[in-house]
Protein backbone atom coordinates (compact mmCIF):
# COMPACT_ATOMS: atom_id res chain seq x y z
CA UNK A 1 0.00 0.00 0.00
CA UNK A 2 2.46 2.21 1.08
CA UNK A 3 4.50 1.85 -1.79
CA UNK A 4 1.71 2.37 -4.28
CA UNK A 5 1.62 5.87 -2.71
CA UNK A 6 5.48 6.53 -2.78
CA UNK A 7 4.53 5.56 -7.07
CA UNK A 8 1.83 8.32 -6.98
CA UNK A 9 4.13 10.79 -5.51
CA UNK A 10 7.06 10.62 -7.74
CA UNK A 11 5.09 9.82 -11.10
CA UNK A 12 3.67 13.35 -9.72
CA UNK A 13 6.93 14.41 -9.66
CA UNK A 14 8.22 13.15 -13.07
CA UNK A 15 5.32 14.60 -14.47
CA UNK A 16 5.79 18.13 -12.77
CA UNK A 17 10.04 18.02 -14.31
CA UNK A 18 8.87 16.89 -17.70
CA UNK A 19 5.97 20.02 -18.03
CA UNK A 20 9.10 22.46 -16.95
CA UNK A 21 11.52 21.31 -19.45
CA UNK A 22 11.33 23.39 -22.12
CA UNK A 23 11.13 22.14 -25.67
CA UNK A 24 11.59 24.41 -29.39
CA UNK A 25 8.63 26.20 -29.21
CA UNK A 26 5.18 24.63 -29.27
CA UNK A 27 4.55 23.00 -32.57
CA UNK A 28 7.47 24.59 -34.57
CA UNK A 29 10.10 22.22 -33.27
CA UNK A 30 8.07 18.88 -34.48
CA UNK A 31 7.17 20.25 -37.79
CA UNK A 32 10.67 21.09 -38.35
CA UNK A 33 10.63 24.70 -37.92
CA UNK A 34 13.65 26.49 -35.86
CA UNK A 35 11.98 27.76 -33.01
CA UNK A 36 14.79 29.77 -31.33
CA UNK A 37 17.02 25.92 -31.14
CA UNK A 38 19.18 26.51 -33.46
CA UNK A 39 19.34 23.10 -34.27
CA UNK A 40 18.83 19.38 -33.34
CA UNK A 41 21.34 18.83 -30.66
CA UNK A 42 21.69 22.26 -27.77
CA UNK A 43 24.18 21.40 -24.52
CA UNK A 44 21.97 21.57 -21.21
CA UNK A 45 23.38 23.80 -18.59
CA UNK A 46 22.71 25.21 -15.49
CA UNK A 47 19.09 24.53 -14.31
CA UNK A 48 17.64 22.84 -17.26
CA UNK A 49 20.48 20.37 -16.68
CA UNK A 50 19.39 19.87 -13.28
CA UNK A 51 16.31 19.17 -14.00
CA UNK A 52 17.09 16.62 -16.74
CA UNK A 53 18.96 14.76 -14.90
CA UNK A 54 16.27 14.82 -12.15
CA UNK A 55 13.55 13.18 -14.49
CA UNK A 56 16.28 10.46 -15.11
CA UNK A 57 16.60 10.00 -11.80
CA UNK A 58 12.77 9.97 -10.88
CA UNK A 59 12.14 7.93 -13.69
CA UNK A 60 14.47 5.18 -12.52
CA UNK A 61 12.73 5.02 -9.11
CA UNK A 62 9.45 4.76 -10.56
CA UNK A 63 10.59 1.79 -12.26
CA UNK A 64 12.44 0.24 -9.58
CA UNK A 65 9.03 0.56 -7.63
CA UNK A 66 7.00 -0.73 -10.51
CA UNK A 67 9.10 -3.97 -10.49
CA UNK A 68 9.42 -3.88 -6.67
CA UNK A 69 5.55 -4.34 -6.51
CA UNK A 70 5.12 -6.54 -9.29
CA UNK A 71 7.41 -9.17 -7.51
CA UNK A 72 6.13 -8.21 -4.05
């Protein structure tokens, strides 16, 4: 029970990182327009580095939990 919770709260989470990472702007980027990029590949830094790497890091919990319950 408990852990179903703990799921909850960080799929919360992962959701709350991915909606502030930003993206090329809106529909732009997936059509293939420019969007302010620049191009395919940018460098994170600073905050929006932090944050990736704290959906990675979320998203590997939520996983471990998944299979945690699913054997448990």
């Amino acid at each position: 029970m408990i852990l179903a919770v703990i799921q909850i709260v960080v799929a919360i989470i992962i959701i709350a990182l991915i909606l502030l990472q930003e993206r090329s702007s809106g529909l732009s980027g997936i059509f293939g327009g420019e969007g302010g990029g620049g191009g395919v590949y940018q460098t994170r830094r600073g905050m929006e580095k932090t944050i990736f790497v704290s959906t990675v890091i979320f998203s590997a919990i939520f996983i471990a939990l998944a299979i945690f319950q699913l054997l448990g």
